[in-house]
C-alpha atoms as a PDB file:
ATOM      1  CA  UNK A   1      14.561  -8.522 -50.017  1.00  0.00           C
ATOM      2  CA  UNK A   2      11.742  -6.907 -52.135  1.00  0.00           C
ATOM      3  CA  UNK A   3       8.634  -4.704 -50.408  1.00  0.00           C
ATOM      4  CA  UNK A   4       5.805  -6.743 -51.886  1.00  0.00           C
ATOM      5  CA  UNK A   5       2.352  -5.461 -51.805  1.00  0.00           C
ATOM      6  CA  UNK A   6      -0.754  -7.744 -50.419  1.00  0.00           C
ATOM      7  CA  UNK A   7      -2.029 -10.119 -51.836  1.00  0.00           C
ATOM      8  CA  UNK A   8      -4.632  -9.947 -54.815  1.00  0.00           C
ATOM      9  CA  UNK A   9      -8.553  -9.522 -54.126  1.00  0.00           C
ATOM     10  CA  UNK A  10     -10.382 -12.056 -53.677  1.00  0.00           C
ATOM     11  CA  UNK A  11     -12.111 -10.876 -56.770  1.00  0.00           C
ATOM     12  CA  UNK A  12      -8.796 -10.510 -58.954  1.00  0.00           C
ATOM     13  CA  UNK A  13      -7.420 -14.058 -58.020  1.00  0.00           C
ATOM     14  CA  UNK A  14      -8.136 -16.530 -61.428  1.00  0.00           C
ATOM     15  CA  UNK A  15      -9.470 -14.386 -63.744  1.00  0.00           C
ATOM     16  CA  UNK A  16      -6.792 -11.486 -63.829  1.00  0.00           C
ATOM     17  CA  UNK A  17      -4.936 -10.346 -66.895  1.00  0.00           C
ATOM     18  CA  UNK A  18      -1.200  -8.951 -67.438  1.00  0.00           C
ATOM     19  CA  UNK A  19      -1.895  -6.169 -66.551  1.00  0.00           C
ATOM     20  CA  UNK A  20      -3.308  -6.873 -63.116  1.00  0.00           C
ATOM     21  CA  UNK A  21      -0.748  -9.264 -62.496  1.00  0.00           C
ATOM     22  CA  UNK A  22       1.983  -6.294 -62.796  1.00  0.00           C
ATOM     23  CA  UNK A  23      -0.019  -4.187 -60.389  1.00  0.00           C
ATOM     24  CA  UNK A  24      -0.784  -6.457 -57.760  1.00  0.00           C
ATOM     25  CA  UNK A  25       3.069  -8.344 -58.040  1.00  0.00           C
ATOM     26  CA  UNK A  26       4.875  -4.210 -58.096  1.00  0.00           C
ATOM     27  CA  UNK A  27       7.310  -4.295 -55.284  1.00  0.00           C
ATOM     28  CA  UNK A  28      10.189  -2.043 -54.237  1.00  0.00           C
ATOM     29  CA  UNK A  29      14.076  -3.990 -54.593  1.00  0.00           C
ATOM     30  CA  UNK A  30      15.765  -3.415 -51.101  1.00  0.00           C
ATOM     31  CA  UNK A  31      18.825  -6.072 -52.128  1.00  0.00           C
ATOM     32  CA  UNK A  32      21.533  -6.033 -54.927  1.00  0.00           C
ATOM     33  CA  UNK A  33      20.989  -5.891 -58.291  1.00  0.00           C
ATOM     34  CA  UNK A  34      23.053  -8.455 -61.039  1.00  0.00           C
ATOM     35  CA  UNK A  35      26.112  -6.893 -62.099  1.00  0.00           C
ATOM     36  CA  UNK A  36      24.630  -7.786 -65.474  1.00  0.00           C
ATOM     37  CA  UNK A  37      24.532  -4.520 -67.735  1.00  0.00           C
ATOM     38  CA  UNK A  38      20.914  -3.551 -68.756  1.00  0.00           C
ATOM     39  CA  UNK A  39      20.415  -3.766 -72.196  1.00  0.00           C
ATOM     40  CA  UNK A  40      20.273  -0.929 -74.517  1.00  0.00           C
ATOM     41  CA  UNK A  41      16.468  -2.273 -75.601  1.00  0.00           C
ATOM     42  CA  UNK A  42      15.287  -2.872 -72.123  1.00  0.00           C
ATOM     43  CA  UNK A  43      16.729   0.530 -70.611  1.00  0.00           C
ATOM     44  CA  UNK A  44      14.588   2.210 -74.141  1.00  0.00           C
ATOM     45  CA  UNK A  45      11.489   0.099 -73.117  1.00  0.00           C
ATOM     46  CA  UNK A  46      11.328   1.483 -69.679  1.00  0.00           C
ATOM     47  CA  UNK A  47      11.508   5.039 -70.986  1.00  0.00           C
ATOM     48  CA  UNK A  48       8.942   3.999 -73.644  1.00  0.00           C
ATOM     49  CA  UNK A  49       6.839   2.850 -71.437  1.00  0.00           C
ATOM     50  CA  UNK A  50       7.069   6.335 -68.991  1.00  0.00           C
ATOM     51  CA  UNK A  51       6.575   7.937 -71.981  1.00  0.00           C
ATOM     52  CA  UNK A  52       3.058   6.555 -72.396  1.00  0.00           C
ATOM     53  CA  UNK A  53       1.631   8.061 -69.292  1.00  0.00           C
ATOM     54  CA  UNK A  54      -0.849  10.938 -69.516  1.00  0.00           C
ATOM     55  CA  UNK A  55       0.083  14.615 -68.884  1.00  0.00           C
ATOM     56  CA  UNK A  56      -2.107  17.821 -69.276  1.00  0.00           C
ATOM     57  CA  UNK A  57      -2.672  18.294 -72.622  1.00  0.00           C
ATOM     58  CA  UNK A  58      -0.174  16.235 -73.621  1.00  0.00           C
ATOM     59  CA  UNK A  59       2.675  18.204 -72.301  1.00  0.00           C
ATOM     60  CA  UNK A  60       4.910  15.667 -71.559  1.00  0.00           C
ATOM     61  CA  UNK A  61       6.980  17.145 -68.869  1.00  0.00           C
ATOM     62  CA  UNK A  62       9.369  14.711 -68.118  1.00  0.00           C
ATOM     63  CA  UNK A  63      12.940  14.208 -69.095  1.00  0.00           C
ATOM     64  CA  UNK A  64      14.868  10.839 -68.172  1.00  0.00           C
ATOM     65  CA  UNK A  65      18.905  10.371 -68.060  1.00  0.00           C
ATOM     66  CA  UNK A  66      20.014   6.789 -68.127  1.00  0.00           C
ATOM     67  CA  UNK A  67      23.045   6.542 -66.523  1.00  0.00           C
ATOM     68  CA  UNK A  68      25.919   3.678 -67.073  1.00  0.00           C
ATOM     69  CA  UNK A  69      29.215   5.403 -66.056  1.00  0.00           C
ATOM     70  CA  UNK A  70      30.870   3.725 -63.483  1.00  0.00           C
ATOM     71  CA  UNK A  71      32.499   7.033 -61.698  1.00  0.00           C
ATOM     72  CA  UNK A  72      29.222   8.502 -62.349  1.00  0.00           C
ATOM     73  CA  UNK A  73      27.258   6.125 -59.993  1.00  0.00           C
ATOM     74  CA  UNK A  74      30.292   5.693 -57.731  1.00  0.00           C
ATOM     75  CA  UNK A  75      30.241   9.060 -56.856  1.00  0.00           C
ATOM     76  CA  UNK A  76      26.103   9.150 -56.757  1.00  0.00           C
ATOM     77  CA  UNK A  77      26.496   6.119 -54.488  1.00  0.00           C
ATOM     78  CA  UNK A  78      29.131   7.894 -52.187  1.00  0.00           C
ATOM     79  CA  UNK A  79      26.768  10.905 -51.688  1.00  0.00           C
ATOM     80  CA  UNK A  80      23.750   8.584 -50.906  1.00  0.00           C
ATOM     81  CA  UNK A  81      26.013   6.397 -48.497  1.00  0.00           C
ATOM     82  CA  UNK A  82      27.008   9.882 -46.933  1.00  0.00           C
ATOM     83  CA  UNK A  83      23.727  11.177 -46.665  1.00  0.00           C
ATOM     84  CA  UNK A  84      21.744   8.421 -45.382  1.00  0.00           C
ATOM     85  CA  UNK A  85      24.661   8.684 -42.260  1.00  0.00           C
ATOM     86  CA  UNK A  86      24.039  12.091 -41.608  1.00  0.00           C
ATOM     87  CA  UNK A  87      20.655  11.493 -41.357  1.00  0.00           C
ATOM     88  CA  UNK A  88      20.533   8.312 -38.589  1.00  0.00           C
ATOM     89  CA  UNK A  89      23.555  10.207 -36.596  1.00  0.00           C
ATOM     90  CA  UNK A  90      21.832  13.889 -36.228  1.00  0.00           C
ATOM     91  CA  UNK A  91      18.284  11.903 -35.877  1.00  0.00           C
ATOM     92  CA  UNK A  92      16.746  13.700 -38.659  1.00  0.00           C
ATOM     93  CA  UNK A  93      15.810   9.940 -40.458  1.00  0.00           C
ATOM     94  CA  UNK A  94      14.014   8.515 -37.349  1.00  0.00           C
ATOM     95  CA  UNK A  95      12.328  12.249 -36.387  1.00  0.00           C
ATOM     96  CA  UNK A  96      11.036  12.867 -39.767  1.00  0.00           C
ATOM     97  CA  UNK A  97       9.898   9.578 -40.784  1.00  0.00           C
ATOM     98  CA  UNK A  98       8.980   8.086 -37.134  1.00  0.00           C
ATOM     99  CA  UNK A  99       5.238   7.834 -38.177  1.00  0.00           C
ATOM    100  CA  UNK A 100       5.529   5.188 -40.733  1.00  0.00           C
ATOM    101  CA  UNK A 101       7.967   2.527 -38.472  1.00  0.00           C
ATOM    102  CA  UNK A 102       6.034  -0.039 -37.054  1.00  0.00           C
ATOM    103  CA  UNK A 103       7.591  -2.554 -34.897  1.00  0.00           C
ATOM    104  CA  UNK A 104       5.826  -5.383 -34.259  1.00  0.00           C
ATOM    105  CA  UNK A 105       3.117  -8.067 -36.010  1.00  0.00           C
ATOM    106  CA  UNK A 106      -0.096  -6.640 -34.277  1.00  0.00           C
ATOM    107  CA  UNK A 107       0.583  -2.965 -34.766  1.00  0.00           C
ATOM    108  CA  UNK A 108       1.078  -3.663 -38.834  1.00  0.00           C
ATOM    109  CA  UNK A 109      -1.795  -5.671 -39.061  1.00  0.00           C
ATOM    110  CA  UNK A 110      -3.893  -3.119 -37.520  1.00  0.00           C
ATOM    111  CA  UNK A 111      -2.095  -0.083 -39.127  1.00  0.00           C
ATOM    112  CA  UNK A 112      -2.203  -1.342 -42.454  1.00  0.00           C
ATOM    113  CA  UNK A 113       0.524   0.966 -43.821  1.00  0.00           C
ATOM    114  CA  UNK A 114       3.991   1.692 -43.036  1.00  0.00           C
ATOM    115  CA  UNK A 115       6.889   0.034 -42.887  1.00  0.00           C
ATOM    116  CA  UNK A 116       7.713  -2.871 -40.666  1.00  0.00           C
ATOM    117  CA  UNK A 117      11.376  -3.315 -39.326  1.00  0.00           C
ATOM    118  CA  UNK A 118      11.465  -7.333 -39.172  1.00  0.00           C
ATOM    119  CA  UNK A 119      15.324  -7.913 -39.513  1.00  0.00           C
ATOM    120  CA  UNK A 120      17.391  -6.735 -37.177  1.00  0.00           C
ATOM    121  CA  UNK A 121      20.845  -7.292 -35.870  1.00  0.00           C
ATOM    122  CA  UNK A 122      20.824  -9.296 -32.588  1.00  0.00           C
ATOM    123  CA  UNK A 123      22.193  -6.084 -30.860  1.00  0.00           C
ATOM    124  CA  UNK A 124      19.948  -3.609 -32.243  1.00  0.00           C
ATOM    125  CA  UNK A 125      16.316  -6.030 -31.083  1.00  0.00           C
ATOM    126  CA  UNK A 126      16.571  -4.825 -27.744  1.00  0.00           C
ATOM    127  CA  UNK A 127      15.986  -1.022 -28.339  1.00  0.00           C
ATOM    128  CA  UNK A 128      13.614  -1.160 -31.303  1.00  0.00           C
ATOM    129  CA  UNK A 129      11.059   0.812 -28.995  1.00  0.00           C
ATOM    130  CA  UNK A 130      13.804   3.702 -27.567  1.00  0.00           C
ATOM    131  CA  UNK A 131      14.648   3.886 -31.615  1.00  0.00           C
ATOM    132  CA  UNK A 132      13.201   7.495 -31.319  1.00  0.00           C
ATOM    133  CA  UNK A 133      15.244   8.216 -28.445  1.00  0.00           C
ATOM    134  CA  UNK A 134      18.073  10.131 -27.488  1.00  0.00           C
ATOM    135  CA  UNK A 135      19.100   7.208 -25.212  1.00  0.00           C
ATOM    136  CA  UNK A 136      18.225   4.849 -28.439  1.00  0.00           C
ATOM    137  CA  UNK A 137      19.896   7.261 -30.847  1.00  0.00           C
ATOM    138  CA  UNK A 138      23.063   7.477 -28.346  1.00  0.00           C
ATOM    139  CA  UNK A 139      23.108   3.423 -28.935  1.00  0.00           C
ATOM    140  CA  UNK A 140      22.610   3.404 -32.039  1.00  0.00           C
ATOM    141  CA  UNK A 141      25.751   5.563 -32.536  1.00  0.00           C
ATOM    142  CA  UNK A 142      28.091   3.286 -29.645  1.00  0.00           C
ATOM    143  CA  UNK A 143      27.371   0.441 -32.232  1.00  0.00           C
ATOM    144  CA  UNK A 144      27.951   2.052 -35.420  1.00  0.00           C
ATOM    145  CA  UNK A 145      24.424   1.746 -36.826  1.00  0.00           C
ATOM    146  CA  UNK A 146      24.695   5.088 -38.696  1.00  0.00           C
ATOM    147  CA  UNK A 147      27.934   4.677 -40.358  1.00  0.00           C
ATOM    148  CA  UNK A 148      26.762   0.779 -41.320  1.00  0.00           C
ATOM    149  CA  UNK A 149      23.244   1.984 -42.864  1.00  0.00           C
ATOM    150  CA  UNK A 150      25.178   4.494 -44.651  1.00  0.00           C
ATOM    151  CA  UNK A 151      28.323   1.751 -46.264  1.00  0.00           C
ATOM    152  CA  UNK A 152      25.334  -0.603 -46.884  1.00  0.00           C
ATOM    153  CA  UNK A 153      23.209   2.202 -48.796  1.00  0.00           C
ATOM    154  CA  UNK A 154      26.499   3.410 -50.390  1.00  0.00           C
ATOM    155  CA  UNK A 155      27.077  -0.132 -51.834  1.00  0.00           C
ATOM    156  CA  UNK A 156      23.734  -0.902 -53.069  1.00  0.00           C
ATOM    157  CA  UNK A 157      23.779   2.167 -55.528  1.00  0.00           C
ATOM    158  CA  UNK A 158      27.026   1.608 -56.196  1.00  0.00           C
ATOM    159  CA  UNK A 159      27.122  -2.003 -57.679  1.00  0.00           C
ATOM    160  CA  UNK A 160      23.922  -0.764 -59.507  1.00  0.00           C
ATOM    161  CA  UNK A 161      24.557  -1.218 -63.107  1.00  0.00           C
ATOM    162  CA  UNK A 162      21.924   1.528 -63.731  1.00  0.00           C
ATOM    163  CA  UNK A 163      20.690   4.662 -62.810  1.00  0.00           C
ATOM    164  CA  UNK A 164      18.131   7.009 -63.897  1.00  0.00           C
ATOM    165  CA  UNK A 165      17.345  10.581 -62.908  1.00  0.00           C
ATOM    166  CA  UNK A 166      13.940  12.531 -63.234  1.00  0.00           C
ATOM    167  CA  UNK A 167      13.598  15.664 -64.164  1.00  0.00           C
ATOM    168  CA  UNK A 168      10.651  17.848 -64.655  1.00  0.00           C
ATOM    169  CA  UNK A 169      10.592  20.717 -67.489  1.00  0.00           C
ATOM    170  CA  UNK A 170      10.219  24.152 -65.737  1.00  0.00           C
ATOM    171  CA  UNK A 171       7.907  25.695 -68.874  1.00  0.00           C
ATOM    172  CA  UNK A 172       5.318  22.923 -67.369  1.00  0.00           C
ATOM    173  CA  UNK A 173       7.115  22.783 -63.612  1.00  0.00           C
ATOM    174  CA  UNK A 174       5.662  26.050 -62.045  1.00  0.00           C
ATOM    175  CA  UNK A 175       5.519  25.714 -58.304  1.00  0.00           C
ATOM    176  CA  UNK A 176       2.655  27.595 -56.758  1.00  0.00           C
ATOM    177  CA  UNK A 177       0.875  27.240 -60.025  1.00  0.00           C
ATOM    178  CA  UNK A 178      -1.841  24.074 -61.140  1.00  0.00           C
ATOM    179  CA  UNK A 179       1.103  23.322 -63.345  1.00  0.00           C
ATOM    180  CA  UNK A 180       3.261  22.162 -60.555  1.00  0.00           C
ATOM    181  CA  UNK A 181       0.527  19.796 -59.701  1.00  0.00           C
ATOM    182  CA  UNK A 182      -0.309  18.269 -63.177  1.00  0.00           C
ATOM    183  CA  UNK A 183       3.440  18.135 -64.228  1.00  0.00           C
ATOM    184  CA  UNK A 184       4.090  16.104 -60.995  1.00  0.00           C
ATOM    185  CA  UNK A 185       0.840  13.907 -61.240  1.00  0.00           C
ATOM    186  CA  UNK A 186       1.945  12.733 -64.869  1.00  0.00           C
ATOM    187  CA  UNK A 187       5.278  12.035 -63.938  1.00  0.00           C
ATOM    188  CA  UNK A 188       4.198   9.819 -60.624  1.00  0.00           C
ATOM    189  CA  UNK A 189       2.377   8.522 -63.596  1.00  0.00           C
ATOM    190  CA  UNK A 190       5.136   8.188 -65.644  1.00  0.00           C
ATOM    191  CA  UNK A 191       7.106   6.469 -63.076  1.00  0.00           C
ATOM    192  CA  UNK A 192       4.509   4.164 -62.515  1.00  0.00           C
ATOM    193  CA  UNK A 193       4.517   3.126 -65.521  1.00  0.00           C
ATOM    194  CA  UNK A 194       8.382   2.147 -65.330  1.00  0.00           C
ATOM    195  CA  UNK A 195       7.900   0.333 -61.959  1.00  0.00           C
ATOM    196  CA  UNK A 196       4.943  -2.315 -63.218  1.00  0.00           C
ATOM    197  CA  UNK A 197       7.638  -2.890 -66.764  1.00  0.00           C
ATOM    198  CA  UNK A 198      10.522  -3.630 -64.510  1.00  0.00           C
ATOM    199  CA  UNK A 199       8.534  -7.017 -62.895  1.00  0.00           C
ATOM    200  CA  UNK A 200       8.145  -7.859 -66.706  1.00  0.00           C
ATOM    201  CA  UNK A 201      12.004  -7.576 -67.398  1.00  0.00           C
ATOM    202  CA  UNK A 202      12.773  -9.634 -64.145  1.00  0.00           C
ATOM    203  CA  UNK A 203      14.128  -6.188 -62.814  1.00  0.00           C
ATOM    204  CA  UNK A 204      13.415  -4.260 -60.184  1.00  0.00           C
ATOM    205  CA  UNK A 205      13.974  -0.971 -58.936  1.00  0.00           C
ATOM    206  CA  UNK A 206      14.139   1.376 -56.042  1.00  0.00           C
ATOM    207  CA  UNK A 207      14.341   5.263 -54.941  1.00  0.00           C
ATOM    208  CA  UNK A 208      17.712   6.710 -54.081  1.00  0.00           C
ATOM    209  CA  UNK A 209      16.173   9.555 -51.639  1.00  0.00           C
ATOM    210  CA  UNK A 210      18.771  10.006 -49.225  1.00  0.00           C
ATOM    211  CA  UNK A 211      20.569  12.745 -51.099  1.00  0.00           C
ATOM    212  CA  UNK A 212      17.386  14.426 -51.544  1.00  0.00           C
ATOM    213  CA  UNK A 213      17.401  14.991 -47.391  1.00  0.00           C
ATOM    214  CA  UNK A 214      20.839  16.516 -47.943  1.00  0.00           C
ATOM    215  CA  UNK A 215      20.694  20.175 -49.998  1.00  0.00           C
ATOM    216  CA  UNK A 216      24.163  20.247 -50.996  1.00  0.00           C
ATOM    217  CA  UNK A 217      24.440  16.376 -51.804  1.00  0.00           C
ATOM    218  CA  UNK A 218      21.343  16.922 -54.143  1.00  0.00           C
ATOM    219  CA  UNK A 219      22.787  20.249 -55.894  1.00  0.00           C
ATOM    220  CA  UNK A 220      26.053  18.236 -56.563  1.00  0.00           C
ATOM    221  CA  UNK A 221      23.753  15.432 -58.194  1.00  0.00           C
ATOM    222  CA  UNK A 222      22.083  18.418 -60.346  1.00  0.00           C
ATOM    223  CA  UNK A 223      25.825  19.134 -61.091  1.00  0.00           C
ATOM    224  CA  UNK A 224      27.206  15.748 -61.909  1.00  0.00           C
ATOM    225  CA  UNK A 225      24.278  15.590 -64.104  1.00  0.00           C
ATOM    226  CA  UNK A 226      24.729  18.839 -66.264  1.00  0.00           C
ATOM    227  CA  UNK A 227      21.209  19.957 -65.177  1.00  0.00           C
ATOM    228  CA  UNK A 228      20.065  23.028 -67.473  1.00  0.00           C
ATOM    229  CA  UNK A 229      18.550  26.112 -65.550  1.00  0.00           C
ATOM    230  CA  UNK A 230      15.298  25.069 -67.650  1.00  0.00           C
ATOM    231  CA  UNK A 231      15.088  21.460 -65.935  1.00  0.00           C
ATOM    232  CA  UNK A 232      14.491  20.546 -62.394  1.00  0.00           C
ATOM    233  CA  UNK A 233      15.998  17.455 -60.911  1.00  0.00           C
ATOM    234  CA  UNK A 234      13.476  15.522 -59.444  1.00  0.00           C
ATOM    235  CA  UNK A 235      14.709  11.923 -58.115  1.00  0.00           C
ATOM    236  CA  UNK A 236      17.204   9.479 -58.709  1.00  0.00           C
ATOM    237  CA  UNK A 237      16.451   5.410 -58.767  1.00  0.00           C
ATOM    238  CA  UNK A 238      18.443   2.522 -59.355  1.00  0.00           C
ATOM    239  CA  UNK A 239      17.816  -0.320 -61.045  1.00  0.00           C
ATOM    240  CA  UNK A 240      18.917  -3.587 -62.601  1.00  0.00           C
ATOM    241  CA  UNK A 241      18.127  -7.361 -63.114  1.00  0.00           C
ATOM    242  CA  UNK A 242      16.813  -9.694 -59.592  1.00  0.00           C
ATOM    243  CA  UNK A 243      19.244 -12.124 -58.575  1.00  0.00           C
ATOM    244  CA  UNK A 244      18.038 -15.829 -58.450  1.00  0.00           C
ATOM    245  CA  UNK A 245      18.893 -15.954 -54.520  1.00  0.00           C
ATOM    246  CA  UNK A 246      18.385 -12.421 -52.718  1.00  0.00           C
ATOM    247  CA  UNK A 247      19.766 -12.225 -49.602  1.00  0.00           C
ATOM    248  CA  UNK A 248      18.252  -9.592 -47.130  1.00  0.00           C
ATOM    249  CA  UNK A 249      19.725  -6.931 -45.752  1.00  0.00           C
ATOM    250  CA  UNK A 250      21.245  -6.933 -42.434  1.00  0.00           C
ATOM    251  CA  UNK A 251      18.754  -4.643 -41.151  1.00  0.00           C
ATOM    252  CA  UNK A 252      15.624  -4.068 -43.509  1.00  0.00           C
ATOM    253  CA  UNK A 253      11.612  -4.029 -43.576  1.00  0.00           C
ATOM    254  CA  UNK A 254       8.495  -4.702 -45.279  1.00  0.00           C
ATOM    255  CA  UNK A 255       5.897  -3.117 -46.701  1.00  0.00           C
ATOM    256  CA  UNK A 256       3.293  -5.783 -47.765  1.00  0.00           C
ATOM    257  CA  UNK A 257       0.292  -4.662 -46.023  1.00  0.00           C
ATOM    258  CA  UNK A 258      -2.580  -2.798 -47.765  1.00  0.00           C
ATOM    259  CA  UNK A 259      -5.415  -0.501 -45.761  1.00  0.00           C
ATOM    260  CA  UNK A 260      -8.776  -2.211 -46.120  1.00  0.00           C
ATOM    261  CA  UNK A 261     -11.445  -0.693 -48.283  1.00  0.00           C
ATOM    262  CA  UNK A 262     -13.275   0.548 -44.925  1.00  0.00           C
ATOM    263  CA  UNK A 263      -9.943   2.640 -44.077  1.00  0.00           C
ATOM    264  CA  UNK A 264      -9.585   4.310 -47.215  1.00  0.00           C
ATOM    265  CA  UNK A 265     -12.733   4.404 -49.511  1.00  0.00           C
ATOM    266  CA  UNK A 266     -16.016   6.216 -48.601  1.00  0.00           C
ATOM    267  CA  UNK A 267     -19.563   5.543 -50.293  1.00  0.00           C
ATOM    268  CA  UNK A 268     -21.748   8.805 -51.177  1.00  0.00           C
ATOM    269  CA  UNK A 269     -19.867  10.778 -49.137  1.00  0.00           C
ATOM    270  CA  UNK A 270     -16.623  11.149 -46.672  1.00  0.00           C
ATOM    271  CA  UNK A 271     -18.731   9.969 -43.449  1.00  0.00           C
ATOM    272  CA  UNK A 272     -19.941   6.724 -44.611  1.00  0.00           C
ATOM    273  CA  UNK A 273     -17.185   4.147 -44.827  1.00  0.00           C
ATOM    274  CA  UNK A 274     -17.243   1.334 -47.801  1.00  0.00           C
ATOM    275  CA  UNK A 275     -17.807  -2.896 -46.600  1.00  0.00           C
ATOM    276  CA  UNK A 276     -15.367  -4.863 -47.343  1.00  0.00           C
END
């Protein structure tokens, strides 16, 4: 299942180009990939493309590594399996991210943002509201929930038939410095430039965070990876070619609301919101 934004503007609907097409169509790949290798000239054009994003004064901070090796991504897939199990079992997932879940039709609609959990395991329906719970937590764990979130997240990565890690050049990567801020603008730009190609590849892709949550899991990424001192590792993401007939996953989400203008755009000033 793919997190699809909303649906386009009124204004954009019959008169938009490629390019608006790619923006309002971006969505996030929650399912399996095709086993199907990406192709040399397709993995290029994604980097290509990331390449074309702005930076200050034309810096360029990024670096990309495109990664193919089997072992490599088996073992990148075992620490993100791992990872996203330590998470749900200590309740660091659920008590970090708690603010985004949204569980039913009405609170989405009115939220306009997070992430609704619509598939569920017969089981599991029952306790979506003691989810943040140690009573819900303690069920969660009687039924296995961690441990199957974490085989399910281990196998996605790992019948990946691509990865590609981030990294940010420290000479333009200064935390605590504006250069922190413009390296990591242009590479969010950078990236977004990779996620609107993908729909034009029939691709898609999605964020491996979980070993990000984890210190040591992310430091033996950073190792795997031969990460110089002069290079920071900044995210991992998988990626590969859409199946004709996605199944959903067992337990999964979406994402396809937008806010309205009124809840996020101002006129003049911050106190005066915009119409519709």
């Amino acid at each position: 299942m793919s997190e699809l934004v909303s649906p386009d503007p009124p204004e954009i609907q019959g008169k938009r180009g490629a390019l608006l097409r790619a923006i309002f169509a971006r969505k996030t790949t929650n399912g399996p990939f095709k086993a199907d290798a990406v192709s040399r000239e397709h993995q290029h054009l994604l980097v290509r493309a990331a390449g074309a994003a702005p930076s200050h004064f034309n810096s360029q901070p990024w670096r990309f590594v495109l990664i193919e090796e089997r072992a490599k991504i088996e073992r990148i897939a075992h620490l993100a399996g791992r990872s996203m199990q330590q998470l749900i079992e200590r309740g660091v997932f659920f008590e970090r991210y708690r603010q985004y879940f949204r569980f039913s039709e009405a609170e989405m609609e009115a939220r306009r943002d997070g992430i609704f959990i619509d598939q569920l395991p017969g089981p599991l329906r029952p306790f979506t509201r003691q989810v943040f719970s140690d009573a819900g937590l303690s069920v969660m764990r009687g039924l296995g929930v961690p441990a199957r979130l974490g085989r399910d997240n281990q196998k996605l990565v790992a019948t990946s038939p691509l990865l590609l890690a981030v990294l940010l050049d420290k000479n333009e990567y200064r935390p605590g410095q504006l250069s922190a801020f413009y390296s990591q603008f242009g590479l969010g730009a950078a990236m977004e430039n990779i996620w609107l190609t993908v729909g034009e590849l029939g691709m898609g892709i999605q964020f491996v965070s979980t070993p990000m949550e984890i210190p040591e899991a992310w430091a033996e990424i950073a190792a795997l990876l031969k990460v110089p001192p002069e290079l920071e590792l900044m995210a991992v993401y998988r990626l590969g070619y859409l199946p004709d007939d996605a199944l959903r996953p067992s337990i999964d989400w979406s994402s396809r609301h937008r806010k309205r203008l009124s809840q996020f755009v101002f006129r003049e000033d911050c106190s005066v919101p915009e119409a519709e």
